[in-house]
Protein backbone atom coordinates (compact mmCIF):
# COMPACT_ATOMS: atom_id res chain seq x y z
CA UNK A 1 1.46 22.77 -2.06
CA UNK A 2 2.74 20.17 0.56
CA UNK A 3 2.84 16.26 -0.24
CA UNK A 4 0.68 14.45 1.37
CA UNK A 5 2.41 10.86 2.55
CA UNK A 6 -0.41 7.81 3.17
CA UNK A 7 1.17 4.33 5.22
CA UNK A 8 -1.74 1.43 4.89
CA UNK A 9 -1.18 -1.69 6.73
CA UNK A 10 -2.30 -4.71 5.26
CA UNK A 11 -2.47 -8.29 6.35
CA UNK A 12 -4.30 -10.87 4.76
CA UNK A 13 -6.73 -8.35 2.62
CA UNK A 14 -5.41 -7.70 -0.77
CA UNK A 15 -9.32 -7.57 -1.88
CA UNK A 16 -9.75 -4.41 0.72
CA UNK A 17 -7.08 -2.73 0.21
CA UNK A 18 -7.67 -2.84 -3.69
CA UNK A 19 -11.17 -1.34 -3.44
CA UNK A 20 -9.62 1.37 -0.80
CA UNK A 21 -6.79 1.95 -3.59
CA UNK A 22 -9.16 1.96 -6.51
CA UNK A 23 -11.65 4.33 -4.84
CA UNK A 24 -8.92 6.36 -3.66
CA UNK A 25 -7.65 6.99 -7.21
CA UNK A 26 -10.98 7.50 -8.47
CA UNK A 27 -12.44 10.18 -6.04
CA UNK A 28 -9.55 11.72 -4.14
CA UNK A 29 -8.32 14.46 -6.38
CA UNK A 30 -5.10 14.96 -4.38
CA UNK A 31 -3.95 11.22 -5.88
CA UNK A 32 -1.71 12.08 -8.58
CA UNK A 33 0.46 14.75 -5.46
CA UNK A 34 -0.43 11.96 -2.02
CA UNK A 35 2.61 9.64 -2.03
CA UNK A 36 0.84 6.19 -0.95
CA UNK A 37 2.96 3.42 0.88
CA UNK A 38 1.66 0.07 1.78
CA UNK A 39 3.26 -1.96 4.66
CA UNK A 40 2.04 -5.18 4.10
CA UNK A 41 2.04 -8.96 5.31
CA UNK A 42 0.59 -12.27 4.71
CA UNK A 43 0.42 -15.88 5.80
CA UNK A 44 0.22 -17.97 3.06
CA UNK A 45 1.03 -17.88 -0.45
CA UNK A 46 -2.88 -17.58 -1.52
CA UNK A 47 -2.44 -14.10 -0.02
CA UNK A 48 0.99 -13.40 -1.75
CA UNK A 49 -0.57 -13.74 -4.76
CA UNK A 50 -3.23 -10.84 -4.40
CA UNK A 51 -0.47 -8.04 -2.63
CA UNK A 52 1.32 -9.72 -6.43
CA UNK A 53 -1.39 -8.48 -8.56
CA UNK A 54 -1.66 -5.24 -6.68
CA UNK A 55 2.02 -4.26 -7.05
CA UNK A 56 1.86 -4.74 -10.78
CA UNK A 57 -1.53 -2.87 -11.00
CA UNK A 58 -0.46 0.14 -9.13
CA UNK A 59 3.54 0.71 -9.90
CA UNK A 60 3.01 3.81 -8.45
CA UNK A 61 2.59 3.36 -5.01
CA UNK A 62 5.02 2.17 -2.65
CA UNK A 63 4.26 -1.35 -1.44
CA UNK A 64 6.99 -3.01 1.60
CA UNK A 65 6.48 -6.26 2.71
CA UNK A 66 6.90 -6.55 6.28
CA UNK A 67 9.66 -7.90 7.73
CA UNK A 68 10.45 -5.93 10.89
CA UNK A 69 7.59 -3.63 11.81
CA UNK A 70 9.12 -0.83 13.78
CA UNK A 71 11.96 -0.16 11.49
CA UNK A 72 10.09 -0.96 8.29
CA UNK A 73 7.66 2.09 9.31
CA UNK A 74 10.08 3.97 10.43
CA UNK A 75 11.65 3.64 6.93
CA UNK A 76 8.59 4.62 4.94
CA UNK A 77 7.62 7.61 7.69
CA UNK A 78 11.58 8.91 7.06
């Protein structure tokens, strides 16, 4: 069987991406072999601190924060 890679872009909407990732691991019976990697951003610190609670509440998916968008999905795509 072939691994399935996700990228999700984020900005600004920890609250959607958590109910996509929840949901995901919930009905999507591929979870546990789809390598998930989250390319994120925010503005403020408000927002920092919900991509904060997300990276400890799933460890096991890949979350980047954004600092150069072409080569920082060009790193999770390699």
């Amino acid at each position: 069987m072939n691994e399935i890679n996700w990228t999700i872009f984020s900005r600004d909407r920890s609250c959607q991406l958590e109910l996509l990732l929840r949901s995901t691991k919930e009905y999507y019976k591929e979870y546990n072999t789809t390598k998930i990697n989250v390319l994120y951003t925010y503005s403020t610190e408000f927002f920092k601190a919900g991509y904060d609670k997300l990276i400890e509440e799933y460890p096991e998916i890949n979350f980047l924060k954004e600092t150069n968008f072409k080569s920082d999905l060009i790193s999770l795509i390699n």
